[in-house]
N, C-alpha and C. Protein backbone atom coordinates (compact mmCIF):
# COMPACT_ATOMS: atom_id res chain seq x y z
N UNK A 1 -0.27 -37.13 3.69
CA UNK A 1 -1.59 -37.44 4.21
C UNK A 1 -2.49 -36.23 4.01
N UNK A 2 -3.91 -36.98 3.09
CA UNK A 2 -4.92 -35.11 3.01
C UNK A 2 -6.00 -35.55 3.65
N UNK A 3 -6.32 -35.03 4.79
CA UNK A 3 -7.62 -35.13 5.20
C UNK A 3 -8.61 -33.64 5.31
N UNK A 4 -9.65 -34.19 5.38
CA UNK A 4 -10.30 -32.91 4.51
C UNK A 4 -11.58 -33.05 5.76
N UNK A 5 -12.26 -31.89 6.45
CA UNK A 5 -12.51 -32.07 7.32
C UNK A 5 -13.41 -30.99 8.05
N UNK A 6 -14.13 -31.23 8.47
CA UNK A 6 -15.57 -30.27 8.64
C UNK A 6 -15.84 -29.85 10.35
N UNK A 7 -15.71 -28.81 11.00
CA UNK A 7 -16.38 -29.14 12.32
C UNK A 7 -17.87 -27.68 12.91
N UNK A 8 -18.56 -28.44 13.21
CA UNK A 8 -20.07 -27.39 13.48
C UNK A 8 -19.61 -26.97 15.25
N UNK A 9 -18.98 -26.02 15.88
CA UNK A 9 -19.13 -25.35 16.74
C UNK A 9 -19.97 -25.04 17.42
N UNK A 10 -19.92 -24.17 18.92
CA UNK A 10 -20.81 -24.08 19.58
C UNK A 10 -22.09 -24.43 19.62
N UNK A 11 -22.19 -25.53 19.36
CA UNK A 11 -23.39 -26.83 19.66
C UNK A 11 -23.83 -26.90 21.15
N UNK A 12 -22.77 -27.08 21.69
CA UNK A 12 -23.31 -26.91 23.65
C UNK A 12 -22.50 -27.94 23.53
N UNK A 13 -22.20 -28.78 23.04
CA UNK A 13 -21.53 -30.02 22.87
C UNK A 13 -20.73 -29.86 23.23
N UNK A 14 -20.35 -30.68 24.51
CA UNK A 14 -18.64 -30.28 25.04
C UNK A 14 -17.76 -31.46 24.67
N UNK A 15 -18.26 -32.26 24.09
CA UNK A 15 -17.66 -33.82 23.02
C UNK A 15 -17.03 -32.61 21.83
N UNK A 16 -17.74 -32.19 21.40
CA UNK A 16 -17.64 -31.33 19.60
C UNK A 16 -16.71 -30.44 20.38
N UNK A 17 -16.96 -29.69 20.82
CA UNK A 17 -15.54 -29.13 20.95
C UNK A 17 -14.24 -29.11 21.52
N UNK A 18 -14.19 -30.35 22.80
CA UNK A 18 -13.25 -31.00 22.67
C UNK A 18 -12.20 -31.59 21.15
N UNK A 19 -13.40 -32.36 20.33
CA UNK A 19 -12.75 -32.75 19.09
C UNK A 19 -12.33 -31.44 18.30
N UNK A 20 -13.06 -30.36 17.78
CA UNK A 20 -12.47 -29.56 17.21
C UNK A 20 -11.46 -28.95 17.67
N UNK A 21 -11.38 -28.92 19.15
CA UNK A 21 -10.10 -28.14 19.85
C UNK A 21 -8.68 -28.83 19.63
N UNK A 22 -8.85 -30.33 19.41
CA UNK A 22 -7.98 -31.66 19.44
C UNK A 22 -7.33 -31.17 17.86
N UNK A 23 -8.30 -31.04 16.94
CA UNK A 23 -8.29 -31.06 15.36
C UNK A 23 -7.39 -29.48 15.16
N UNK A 24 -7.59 -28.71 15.75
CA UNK A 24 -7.83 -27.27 15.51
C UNK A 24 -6.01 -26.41 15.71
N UNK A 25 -5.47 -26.34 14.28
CA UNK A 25 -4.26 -25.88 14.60
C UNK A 25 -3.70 -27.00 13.74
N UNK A 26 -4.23 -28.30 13.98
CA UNK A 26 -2.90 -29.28 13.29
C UNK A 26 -3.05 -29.25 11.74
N UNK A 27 -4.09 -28.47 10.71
CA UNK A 27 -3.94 -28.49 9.42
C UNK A 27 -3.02 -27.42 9.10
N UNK A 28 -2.86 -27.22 7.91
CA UNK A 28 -1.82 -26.29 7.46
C UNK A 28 -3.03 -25.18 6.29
N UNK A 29 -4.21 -25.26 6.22
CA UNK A 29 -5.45 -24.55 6.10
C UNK A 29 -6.63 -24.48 6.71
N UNK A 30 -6.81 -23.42 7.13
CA UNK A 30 -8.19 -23.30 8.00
C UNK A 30 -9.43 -22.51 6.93
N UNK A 31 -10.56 -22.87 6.62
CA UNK A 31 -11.82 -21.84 6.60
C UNK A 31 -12.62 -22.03 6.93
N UNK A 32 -12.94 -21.01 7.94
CA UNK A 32 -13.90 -20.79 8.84
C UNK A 32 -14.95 -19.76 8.18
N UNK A 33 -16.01 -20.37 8.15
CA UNK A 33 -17.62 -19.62 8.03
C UNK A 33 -18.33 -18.86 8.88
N UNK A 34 -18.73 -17.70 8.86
CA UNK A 34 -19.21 -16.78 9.66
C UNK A 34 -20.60 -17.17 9.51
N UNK A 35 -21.91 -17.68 10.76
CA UNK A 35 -23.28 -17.23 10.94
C UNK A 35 -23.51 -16.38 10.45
N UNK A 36 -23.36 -14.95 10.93
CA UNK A 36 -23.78 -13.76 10.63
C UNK A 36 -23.45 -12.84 9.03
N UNK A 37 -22.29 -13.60 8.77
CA UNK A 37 -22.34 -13.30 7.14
C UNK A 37 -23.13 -13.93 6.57
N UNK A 38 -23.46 -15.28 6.63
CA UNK A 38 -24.10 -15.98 5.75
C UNK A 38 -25.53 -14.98 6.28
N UNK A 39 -26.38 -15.00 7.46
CA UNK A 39 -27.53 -14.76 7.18
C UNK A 39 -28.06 -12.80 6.78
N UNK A 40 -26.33 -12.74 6.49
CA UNK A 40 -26.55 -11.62 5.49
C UNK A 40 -26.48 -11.57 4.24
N UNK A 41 -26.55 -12.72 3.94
CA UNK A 41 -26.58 -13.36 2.56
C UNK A 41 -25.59 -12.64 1.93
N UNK A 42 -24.07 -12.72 2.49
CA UNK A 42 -23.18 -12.49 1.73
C UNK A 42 -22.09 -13.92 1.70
N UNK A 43 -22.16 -14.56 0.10
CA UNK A 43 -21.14 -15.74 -0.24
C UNK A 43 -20.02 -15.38 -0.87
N UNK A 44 -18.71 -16.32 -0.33
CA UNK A 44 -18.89 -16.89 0.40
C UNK A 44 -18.82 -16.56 1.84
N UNK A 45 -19.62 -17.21 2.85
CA UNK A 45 -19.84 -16.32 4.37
C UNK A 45 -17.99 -17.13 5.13
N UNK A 46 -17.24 -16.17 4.16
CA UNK A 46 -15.78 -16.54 4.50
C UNK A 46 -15.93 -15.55 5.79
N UNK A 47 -15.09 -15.66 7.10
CA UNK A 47 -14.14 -15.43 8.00
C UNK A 47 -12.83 -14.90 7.71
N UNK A 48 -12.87 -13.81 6.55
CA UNK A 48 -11.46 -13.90 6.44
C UNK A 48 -10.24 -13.75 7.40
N UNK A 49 -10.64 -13.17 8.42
CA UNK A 49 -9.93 -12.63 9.48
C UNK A 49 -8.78 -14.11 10.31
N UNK A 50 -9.96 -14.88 10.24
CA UNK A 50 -9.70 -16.40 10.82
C UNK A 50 -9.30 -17.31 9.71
N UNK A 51 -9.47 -17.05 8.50
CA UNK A 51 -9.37 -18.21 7.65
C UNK A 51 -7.58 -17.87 7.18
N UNK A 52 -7.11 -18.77 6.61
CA UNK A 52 -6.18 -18.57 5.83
C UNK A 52 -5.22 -20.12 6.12
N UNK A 53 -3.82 -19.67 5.14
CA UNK A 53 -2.84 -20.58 4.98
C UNK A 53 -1.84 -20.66 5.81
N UNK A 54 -1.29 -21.82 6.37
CA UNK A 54 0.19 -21.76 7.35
C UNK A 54 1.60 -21.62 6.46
N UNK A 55 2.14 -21.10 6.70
CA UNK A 55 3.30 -20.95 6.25
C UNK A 55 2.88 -20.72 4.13
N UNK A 56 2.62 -19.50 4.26
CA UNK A 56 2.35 -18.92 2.73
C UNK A 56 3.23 -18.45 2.41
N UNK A 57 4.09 -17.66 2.41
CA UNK A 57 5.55 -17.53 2.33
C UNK A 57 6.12 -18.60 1.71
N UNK A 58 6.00 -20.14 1.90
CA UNK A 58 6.43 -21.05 0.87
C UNK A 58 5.09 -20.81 -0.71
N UNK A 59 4.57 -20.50 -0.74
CA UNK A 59 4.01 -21.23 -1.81
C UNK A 59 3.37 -19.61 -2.75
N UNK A 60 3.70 -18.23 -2.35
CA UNK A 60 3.78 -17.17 -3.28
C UNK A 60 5.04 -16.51 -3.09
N UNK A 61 5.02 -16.09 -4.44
CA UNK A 61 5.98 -14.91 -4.09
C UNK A 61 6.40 -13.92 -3.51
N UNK A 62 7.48 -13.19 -2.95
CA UNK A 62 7.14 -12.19 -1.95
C UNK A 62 6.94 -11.16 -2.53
N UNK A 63 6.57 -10.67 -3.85
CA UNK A 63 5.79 -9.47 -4.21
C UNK A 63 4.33 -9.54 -4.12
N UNK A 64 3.72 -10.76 -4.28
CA UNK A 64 2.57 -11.45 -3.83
C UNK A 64 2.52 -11.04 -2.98
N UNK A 65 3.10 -11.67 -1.54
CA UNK A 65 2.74 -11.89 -0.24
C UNK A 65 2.90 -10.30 -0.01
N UNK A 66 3.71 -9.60 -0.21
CA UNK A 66 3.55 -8.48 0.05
C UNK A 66 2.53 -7.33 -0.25
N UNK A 67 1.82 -7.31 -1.61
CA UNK A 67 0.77 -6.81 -1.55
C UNK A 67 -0.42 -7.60 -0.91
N UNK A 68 -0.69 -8.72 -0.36
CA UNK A 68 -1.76 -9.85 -0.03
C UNK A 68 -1.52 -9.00 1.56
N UNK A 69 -0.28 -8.72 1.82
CA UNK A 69 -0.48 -8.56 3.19
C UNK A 69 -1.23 -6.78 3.04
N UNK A 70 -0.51 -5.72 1.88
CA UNK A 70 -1.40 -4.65 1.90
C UNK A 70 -2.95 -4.33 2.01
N UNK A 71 -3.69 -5.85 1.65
CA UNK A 71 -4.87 -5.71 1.47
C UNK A 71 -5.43 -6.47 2.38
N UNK A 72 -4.88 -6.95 3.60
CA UNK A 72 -4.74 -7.35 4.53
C UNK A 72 -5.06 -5.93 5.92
N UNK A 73 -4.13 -5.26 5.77
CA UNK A 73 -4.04 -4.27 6.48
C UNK A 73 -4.98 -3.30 6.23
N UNK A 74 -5.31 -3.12 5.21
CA UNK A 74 -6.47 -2.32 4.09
C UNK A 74 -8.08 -2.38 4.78
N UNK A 75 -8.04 -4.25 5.44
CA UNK A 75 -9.19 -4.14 5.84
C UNK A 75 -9.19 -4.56 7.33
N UNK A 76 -8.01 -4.34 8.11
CA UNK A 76 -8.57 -4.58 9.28
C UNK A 76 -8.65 -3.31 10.06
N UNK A 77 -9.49 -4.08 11.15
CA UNK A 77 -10.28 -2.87 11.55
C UNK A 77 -11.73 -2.77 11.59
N UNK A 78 -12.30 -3.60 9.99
CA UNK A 78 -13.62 -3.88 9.96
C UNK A 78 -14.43 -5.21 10.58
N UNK A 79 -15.46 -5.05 10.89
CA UNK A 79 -15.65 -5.89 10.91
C UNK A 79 -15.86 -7.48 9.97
N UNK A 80 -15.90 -8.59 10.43
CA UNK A 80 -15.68 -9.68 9.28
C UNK A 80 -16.49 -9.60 8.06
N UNK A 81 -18.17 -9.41 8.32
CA UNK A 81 -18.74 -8.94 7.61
C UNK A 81 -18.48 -7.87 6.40
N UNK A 82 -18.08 -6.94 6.92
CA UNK A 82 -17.42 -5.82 6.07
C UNK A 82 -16.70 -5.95 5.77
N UNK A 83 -15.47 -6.61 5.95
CA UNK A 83 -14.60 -6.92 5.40
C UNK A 83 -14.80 -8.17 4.08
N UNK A 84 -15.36 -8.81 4.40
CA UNK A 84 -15.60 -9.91 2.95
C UNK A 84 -16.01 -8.86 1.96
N UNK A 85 -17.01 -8.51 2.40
CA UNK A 85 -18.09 -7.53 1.31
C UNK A 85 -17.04 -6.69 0.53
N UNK A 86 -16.06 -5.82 1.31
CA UNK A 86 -15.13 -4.70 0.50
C UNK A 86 -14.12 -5.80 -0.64
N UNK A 87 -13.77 -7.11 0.31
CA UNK A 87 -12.92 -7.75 -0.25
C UNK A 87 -13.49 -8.18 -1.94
N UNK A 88 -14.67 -8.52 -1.70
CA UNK A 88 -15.49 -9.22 -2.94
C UNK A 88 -15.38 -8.53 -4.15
N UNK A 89 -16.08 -7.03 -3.51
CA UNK A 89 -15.80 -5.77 -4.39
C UNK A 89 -15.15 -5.61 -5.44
N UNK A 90 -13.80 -5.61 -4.57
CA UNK A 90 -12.33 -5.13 -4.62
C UNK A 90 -12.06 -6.47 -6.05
N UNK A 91 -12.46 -7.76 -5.58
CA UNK A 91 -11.53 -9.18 -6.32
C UNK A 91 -12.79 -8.64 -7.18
N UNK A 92 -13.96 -8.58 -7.68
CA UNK A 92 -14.72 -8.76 -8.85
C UNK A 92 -14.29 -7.18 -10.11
N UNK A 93 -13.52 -6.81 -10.10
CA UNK A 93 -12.82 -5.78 -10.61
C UNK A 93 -11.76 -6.12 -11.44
N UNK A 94 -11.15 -7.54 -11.72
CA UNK A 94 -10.24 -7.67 -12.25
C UNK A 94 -10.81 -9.39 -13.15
N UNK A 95 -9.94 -9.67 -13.85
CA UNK A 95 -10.31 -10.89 -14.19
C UNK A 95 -9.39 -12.42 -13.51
N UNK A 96 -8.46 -11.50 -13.26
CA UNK A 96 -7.74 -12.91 -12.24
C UNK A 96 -7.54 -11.95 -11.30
N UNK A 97 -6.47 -13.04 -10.04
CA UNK A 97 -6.33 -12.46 -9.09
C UNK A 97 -4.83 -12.18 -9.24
N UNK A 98 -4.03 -12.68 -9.64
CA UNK A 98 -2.68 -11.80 -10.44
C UNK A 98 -3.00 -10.64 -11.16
N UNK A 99 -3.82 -10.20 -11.99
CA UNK A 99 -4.04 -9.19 -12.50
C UNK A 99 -4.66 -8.34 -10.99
N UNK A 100 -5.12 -8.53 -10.13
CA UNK A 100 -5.60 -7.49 -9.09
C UNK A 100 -4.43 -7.25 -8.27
N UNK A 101 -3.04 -8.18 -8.03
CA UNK A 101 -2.09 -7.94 -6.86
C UNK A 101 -0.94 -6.74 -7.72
N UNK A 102 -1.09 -7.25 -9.18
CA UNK A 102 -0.12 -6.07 -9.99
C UNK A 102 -0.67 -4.98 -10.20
N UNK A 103 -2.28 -4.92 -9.97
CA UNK A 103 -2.77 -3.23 -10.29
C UNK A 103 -2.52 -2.61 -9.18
N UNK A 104 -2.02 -3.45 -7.86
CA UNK A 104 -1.94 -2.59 -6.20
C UNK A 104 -0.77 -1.80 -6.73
N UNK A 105 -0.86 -0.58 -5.75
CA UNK A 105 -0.05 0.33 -5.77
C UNK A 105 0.88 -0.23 -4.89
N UNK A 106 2.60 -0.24 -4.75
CA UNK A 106 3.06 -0.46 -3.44
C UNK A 106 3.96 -0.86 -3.58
């Protein structure tokens, strides 16, 4: 079953977030959009902090997952904002993203 699926937050709406709270946890991918990135006009206004995959460990390798988690650690600490921005940086430096996890040192 793929359902694909959108929810707008703190609305005041205590219906909306009931439903997103109901929704929230049972996919096996979350991305979440940051306000304040976007109206810093940085795309995409990813959340990386909040966004990501359940159980990734099935679906890369663990030399993968292991540098994914170095660059992980690399940026916390910052804020979300800052953190996309370094991340963007960092990924527009290479031409894939296999070619950026084998140039990590580690």
């Amino acid at each position: 079953l793929t359902i694909v699926a959108t929810a707008l937050i703190e609305t005041g709406s205590r219906m909306d977030e009931l439903i997103f709270q109901e929704f929230k946890g049972t996919g096996n991918m979350e991305l979440v959009l940051d306000r304040k990135i976007s109206d810093s006009r940085v795309y995409p206004a990813v959340d990386i902090f909040l966004s990501g995959t359940r159980r990734e460990e099935l679906l890369l390798q663990p030399w993968e997952l292991e540098k994914i988690n170095l660059i992980r650690r690399g940026l916390a600490g910052h804020k979300p904002s800052e953190a996309i921005e370094r991340l963007l940086m960092f990924v527009k430096k290479f031409p894939t993203n296999a070619q950026m996890l084998k140039e990590i040192p580690g």
